[in-house]
N, C-alpha and C. Protein backbone atom coordinates (compact mmCIF):
# COMPACT_ATOMS: atom_id res chain seq x y z
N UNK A 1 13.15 80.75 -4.20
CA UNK A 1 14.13 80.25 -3.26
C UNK A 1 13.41 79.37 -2.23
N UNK A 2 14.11 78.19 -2.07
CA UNK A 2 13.37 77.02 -0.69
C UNK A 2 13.97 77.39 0.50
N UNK A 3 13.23 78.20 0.98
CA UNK A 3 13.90 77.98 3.03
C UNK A 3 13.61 77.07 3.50
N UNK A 4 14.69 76.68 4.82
CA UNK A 4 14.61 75.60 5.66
C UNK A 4 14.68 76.37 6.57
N UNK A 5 14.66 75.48 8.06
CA UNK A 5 14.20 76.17 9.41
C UNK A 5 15.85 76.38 9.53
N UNK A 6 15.84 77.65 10.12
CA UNK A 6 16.99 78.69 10.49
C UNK A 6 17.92 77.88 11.48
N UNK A 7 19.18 78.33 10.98
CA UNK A 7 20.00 77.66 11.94
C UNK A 7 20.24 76.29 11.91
N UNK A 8 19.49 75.66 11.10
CA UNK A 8 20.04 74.41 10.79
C UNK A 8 21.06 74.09 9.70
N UNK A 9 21.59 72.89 9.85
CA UNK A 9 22.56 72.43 8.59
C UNK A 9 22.03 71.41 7.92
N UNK A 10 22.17 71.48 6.50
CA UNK A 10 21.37 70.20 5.71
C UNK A 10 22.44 70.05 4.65
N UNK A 11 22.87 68.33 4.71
CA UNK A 11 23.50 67.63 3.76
C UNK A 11 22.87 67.81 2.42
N UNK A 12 24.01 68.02 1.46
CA UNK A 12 23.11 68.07 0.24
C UNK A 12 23.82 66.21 -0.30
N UNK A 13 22.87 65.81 -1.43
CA UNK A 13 23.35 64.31 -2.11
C UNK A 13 24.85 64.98 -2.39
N UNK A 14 25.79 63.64 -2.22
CA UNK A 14 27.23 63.69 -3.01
C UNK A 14 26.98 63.53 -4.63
N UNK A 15 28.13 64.29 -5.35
CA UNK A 15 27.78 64.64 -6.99
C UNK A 15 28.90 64.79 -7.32
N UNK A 16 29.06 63.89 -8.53
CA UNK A 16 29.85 63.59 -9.56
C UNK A 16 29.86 64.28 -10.59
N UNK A 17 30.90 64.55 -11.43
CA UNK A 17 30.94 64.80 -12.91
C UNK A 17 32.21 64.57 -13.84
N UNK A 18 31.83 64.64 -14.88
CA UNK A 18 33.08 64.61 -15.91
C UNK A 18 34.09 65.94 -15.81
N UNK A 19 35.30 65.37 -16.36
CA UNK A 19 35.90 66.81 -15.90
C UNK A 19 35.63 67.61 -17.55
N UNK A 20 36.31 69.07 -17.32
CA UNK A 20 35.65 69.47 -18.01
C UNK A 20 34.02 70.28 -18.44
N UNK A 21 33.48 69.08 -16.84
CA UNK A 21 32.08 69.41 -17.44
C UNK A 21 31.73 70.15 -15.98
N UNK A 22 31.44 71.57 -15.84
CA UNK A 22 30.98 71.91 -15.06
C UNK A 22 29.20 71.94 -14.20
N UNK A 23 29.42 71.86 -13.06
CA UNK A 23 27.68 71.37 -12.81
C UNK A 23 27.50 71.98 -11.47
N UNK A 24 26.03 72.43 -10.97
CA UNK A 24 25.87 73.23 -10.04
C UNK A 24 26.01 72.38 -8.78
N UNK A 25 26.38 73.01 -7.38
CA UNK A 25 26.56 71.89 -6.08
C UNK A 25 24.97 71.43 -6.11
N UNK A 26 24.07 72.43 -6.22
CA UNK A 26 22.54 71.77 -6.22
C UNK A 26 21.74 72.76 -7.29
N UNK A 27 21.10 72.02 -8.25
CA UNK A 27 20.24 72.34 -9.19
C UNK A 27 18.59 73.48 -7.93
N UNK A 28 18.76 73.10 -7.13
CA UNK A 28 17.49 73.96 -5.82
C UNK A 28 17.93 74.83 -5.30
N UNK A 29 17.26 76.21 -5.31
CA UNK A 29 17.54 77.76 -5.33
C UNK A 29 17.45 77.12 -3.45
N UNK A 30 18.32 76.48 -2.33
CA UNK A 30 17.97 76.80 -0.88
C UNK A 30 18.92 77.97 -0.61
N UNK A 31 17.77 78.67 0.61
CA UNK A 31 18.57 79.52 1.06
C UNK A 31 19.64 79.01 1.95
N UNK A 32 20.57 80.12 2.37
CA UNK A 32 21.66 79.84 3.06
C UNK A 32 22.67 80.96 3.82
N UNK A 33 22.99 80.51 4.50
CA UNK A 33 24.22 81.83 5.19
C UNK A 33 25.57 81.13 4.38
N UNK A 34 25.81 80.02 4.76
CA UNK A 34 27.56 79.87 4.01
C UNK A 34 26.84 78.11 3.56
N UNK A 35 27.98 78.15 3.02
CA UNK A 35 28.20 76.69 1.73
C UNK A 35 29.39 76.03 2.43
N UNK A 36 29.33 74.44 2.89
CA UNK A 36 30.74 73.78 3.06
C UNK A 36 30.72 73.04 1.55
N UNK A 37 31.80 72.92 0.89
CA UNK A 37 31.62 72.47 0.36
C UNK A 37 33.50 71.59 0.19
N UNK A 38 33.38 70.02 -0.01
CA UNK A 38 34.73 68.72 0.74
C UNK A 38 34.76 68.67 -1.16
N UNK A 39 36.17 68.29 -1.19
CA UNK A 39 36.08 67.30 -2.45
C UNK A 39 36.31 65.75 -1.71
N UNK A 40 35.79 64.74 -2.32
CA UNK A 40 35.55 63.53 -1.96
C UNK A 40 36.70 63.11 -1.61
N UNK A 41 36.93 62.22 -0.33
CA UNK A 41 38.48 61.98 0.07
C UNK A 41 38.93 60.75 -1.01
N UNK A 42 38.17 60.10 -1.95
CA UNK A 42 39.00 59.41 -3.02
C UNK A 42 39.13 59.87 -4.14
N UNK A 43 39.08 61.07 -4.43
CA UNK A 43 39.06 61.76 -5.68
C UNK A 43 40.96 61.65 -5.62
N UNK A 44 41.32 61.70 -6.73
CA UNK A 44 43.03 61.63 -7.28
C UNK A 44 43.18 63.08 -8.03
N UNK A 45 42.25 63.89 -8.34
CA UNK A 45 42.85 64.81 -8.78
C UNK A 45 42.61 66.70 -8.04
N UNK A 46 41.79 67.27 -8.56
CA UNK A 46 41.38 68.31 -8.17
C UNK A 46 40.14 68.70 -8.34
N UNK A 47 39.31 69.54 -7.45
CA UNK A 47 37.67 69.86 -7.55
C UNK A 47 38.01 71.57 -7.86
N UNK A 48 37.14 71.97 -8.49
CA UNK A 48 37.56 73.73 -9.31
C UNK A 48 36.40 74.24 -8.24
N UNK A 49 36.15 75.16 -7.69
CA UNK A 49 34.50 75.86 -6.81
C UNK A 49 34.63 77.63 -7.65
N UNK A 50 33.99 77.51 -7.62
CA UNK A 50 33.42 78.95 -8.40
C UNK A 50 31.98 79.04 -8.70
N UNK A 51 31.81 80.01 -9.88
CA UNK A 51 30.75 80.60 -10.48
C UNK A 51 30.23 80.05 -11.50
N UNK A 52 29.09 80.53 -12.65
CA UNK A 52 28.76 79.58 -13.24
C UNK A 52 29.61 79.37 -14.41
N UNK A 53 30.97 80.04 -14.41
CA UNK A 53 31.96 80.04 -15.14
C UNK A 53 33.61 79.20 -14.81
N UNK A 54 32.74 78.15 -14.08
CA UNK A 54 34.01 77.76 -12.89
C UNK A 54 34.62 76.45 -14.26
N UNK A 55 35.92 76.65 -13.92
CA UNK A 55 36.71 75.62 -15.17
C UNK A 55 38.01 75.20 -14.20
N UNK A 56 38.92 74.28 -14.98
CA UNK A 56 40.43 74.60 -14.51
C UNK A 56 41.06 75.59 -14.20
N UNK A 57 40.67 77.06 -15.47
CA UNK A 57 41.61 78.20 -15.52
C UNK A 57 40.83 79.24 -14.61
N UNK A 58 39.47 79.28 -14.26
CA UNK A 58 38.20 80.16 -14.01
C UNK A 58 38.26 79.75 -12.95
N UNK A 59 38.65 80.02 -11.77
CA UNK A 59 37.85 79.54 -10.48
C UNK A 59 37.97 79.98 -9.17
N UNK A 60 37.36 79.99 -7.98
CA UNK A 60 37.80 81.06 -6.84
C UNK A 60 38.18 79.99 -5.66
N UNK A 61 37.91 78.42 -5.43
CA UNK A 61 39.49 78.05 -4.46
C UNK A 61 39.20 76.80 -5.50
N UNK A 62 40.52 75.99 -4.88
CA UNK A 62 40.69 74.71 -5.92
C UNK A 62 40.99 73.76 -4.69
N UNK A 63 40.18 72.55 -4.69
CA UNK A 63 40.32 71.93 -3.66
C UNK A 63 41.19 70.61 -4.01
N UNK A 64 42.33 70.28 -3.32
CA UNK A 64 42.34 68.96 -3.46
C UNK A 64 41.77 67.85 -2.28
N UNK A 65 42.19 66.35 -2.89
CA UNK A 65 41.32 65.30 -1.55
C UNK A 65 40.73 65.56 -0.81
N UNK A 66 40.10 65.59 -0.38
CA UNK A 66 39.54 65.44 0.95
C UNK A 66 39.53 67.50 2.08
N UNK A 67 40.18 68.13 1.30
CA UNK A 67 40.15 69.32 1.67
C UNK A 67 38.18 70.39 1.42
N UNK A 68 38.47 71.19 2.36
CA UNK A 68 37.08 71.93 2.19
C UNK A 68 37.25 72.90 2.14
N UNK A 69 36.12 73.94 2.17
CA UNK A 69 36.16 75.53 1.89
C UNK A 69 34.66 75.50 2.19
N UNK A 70 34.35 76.75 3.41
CA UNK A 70 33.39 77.47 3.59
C UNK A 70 33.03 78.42 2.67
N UNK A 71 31.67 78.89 1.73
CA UNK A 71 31.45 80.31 1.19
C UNK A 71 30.60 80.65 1.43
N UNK A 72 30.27 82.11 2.33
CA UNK A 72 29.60 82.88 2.82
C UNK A 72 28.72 83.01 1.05
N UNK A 73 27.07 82.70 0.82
CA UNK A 73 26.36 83.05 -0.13
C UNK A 73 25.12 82.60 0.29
N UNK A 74 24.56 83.44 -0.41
CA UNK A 74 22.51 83.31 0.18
C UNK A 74 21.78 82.57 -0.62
N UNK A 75 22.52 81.44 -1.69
CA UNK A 75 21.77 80.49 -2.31
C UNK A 75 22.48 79.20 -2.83
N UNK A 76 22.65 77.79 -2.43
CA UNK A 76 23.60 77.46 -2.93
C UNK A 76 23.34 76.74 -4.43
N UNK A 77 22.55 76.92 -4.98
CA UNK A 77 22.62 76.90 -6.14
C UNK A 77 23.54 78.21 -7.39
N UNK A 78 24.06 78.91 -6.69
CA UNK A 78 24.82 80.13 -7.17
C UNK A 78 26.65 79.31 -7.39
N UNK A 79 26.83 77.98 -6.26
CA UNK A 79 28.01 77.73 -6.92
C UNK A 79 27.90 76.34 -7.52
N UNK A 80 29.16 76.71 -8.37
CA UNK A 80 29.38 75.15 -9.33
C UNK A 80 31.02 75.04 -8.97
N UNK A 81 30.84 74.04 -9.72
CA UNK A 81 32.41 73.18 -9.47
C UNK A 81 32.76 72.32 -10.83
N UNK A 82 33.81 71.74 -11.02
CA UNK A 82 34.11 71.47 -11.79
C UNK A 82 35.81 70.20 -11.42
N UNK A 83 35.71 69.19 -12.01
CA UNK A 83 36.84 68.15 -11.37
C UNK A 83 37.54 68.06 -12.81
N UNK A 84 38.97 67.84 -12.44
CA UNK A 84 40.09 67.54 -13.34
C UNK A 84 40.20 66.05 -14.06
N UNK A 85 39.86 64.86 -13.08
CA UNK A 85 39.72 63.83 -13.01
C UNK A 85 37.94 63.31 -13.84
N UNK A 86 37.85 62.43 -14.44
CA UNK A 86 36.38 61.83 -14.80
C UNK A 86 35.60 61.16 -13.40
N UNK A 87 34.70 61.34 -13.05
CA UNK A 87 33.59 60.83 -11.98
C UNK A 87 34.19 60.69 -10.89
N UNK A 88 34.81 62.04 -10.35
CA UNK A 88 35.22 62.42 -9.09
C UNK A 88 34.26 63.64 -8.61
N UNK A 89 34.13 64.32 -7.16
CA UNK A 89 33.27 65.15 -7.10
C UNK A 89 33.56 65.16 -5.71
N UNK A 90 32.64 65.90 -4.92
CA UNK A 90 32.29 66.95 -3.88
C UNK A 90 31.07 66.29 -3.30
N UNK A 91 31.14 66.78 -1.94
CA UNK A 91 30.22 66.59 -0.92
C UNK A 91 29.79 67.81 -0.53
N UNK A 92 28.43 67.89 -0.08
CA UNK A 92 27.88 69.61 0.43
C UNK A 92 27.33 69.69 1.39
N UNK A 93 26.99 70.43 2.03
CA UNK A 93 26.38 71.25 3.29
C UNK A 93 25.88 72.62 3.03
N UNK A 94 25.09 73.20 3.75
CA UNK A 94 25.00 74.39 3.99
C UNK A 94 23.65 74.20 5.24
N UNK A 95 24.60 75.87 5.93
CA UNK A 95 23.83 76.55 6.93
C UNK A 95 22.68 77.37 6.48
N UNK A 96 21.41 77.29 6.55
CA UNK A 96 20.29 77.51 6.62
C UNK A 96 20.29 79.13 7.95
């Protein structure tokens, strides 16, 4: 796991994918207290957030446009996502 200095917030890169194709918010085990995680405000369809089982039908919130969701987890490589739409995607954060 990569720690960063406590109490800070660090942008993760914005990330795309096919739909269908599920992919982690970051491939790097950082630690973390919670995850923001936006779907992109020009995305047209829907972003899936879950586990590494996250799909259309599989998933724990479903974001549309430009909407977000905080998740309390201690690594953010633990969530993935998944878009309805082809090369739409999510923006990230997390608290350190």
């Amino acid at each position: 796991m990569v720690q960063r200095t406590p109490g800070g917030f660090y942008d993760l890169p914005a990330s795309t994918t096919a739909a269908g194709t599920r992919k982690q918010v970051s491939g790097t085990a950082y630690g973390c207290r919670f995850l923001v995680v936006t779907a992109k405000p020009g995305n047209t369809g829907l972003v899936y957030v879950g586990g590494s089982a996250v799909s259309s039908t599989v998933w724990t919130v479903r974001l549309a446009p430009a909407e977000a969701t905080s998740l309390p987890v201690d690594r953010v490589d633990k969530v993935w996502y998944d878009v309805s739409v082809n090369s739409e995607g999510i923006q990230a954060g997390y608290f350190a």
